[in-house]
N, C-alpha and C. Protein backbone atom coordinates (compact mmCIF):
# COMPACT_ATOMS: atom_id res chain seq x y z
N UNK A 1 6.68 14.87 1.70
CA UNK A 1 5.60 14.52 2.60
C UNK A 1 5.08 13.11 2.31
N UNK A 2 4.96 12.66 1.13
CA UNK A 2 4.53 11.60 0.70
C UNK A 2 5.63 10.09 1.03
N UNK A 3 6.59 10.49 0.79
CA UNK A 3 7.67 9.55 1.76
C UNK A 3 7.57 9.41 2.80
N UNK A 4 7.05 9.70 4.05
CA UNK A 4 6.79 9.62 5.32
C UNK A 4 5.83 9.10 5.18
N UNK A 5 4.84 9.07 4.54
CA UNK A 5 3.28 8.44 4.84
C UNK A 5 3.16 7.35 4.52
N UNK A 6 4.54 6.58 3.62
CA UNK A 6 3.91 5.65 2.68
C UNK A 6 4.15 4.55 3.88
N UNK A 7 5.41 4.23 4.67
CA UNK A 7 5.48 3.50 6.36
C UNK A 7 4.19 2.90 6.72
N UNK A 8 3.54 4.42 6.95
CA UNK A 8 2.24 4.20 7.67
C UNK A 8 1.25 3.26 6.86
N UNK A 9 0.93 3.96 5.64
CA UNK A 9 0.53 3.59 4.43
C UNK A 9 -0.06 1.88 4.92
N UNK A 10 0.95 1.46 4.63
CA UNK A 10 1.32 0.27 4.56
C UNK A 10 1.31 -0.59 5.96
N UNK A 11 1.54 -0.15 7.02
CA UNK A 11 1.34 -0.24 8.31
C UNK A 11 -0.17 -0.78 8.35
N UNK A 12 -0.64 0.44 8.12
CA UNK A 12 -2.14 0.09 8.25
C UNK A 12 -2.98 -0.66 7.52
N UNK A 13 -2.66 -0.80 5.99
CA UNK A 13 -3.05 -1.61 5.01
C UNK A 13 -3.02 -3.02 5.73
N UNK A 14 -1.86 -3.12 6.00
CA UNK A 14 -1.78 -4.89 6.42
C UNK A 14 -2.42 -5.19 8.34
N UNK A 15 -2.23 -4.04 8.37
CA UNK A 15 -2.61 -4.52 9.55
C UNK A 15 -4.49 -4.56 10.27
N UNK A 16 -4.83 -3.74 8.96
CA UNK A 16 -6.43 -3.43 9.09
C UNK A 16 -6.96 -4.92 8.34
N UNK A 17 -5.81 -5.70 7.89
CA UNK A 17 -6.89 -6.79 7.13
C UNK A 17 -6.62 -8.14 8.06
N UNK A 18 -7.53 -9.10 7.94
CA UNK A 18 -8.21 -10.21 8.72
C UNK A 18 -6.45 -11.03 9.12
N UNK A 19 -6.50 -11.91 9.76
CA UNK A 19 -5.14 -12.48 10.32
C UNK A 19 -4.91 -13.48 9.41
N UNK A 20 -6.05 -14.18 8.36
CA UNK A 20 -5.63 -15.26 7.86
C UNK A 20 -5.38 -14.51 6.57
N UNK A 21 -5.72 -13.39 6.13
CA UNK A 21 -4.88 -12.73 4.69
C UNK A 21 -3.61 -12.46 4.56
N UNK A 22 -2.71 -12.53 3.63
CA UNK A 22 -1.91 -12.94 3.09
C UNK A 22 -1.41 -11.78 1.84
N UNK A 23 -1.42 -10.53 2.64
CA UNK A 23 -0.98 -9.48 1.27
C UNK A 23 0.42 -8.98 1.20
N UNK A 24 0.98 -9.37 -0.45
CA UNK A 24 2.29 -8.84 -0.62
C UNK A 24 1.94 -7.92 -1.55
N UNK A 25 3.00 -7.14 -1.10
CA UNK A 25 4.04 -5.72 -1.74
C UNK A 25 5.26 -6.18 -2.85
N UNK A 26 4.96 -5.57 -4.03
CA UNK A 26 5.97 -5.86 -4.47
C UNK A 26 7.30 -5.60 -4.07
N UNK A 27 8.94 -5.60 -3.90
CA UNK A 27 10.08 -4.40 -3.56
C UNK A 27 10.25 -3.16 -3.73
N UNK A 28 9.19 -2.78 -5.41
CA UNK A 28 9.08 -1.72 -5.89
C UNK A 28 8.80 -0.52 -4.68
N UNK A 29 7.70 -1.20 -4.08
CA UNK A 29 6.64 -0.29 -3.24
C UNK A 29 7.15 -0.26 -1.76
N UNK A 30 7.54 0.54 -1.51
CA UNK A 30 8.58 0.94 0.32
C UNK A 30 8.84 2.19 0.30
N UNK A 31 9.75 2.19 1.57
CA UNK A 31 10.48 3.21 2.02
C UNK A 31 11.45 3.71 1.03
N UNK A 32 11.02 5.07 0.66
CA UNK A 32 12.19 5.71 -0.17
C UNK A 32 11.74 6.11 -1.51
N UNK A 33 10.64 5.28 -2.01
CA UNK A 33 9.61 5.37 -3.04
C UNK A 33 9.15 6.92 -3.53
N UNK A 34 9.48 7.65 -4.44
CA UNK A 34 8.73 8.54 -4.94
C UNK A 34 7.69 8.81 -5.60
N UNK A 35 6.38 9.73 -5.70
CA UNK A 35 5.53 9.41 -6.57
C UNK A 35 5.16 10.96 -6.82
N UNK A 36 4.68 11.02 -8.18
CA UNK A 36 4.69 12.56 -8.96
C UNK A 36 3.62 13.25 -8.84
N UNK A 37 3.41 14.21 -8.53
CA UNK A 37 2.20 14.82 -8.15
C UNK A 37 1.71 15.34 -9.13
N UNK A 38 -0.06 14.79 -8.65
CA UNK A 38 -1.13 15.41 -9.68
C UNK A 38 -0.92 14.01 -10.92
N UNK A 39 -0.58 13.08 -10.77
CA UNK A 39 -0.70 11.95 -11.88
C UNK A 39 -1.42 10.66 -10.99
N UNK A 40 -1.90 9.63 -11.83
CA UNK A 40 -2.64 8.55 -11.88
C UNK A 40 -1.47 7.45 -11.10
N UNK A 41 -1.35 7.16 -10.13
CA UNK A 41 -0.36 5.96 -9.64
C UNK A 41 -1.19 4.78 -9.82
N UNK A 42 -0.56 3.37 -9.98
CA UNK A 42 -1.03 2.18 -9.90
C UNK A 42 0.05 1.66 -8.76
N UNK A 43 -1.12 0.76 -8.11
CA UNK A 43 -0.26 0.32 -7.30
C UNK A 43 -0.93 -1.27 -7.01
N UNK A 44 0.03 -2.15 -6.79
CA UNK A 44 -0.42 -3.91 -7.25
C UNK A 44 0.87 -4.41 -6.12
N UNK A 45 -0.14 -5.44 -5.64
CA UNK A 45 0.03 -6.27 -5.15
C UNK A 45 -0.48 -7.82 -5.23
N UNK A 46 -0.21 -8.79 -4.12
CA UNK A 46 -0.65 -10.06 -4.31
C UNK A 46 -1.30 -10.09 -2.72
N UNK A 47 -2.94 -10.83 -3.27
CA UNK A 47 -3.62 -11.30 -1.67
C UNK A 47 -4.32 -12.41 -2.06
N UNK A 48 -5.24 -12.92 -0.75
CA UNK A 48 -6.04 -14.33 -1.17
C UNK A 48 -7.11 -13.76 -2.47
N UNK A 49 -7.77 -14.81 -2.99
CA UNK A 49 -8.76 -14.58 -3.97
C UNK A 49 -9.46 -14.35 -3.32
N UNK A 50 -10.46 -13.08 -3.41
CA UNK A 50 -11.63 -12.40 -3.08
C UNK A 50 -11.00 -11.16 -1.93
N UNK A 51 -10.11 -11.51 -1.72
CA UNK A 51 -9.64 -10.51 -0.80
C UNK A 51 -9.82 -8.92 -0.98
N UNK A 52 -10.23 -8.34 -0.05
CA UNK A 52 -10.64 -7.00 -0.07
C UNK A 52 -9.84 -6.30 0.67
N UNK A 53 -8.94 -5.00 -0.50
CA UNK A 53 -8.04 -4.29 -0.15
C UNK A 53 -7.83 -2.93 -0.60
N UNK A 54 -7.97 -2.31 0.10
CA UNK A 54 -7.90 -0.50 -0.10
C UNK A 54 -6.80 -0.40 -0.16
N UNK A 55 -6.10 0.96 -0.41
CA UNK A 55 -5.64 1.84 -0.60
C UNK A 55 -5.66 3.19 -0.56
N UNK A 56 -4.90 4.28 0.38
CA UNK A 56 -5.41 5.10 1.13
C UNK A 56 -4.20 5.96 1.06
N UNK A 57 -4.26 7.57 0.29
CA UNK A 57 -2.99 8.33 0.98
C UNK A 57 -3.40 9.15 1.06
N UNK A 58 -2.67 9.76 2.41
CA UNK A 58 -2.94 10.84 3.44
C UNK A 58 -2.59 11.86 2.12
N UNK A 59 -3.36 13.13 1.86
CA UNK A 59 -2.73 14.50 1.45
C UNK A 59 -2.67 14.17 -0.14
């Protein structure tokens, strides 16, 4: 379930922030990505300085 969401995930991440921000994903973080349930994920990227960025998963 969590493989399907992460698309969106990310869809919306970039697309909910301002036109002149500038946020990367590492390669790590995509389609195909697994993550273990019931544990602590980190998840990092690169944006402008001061930039304000959530992170959000469905379920």
């Amino acid at each position: 379930m969590v493989k399907n969401t992460l698309p969106a995930l990310f869809c919306m991440l970039l697309a909910c922030s301002p036109a002149s921000a500038k946020v990367t994903l590492p390669r790590l973080i995509g389609d195909g990505m697994v993550l273990q349930r019931n544990t602590k994920v980190k998840i990092w990227g690169w944006a402008d300085a001061g930039e304000k960025v959530t992170v959000q998963f469905i379920g």
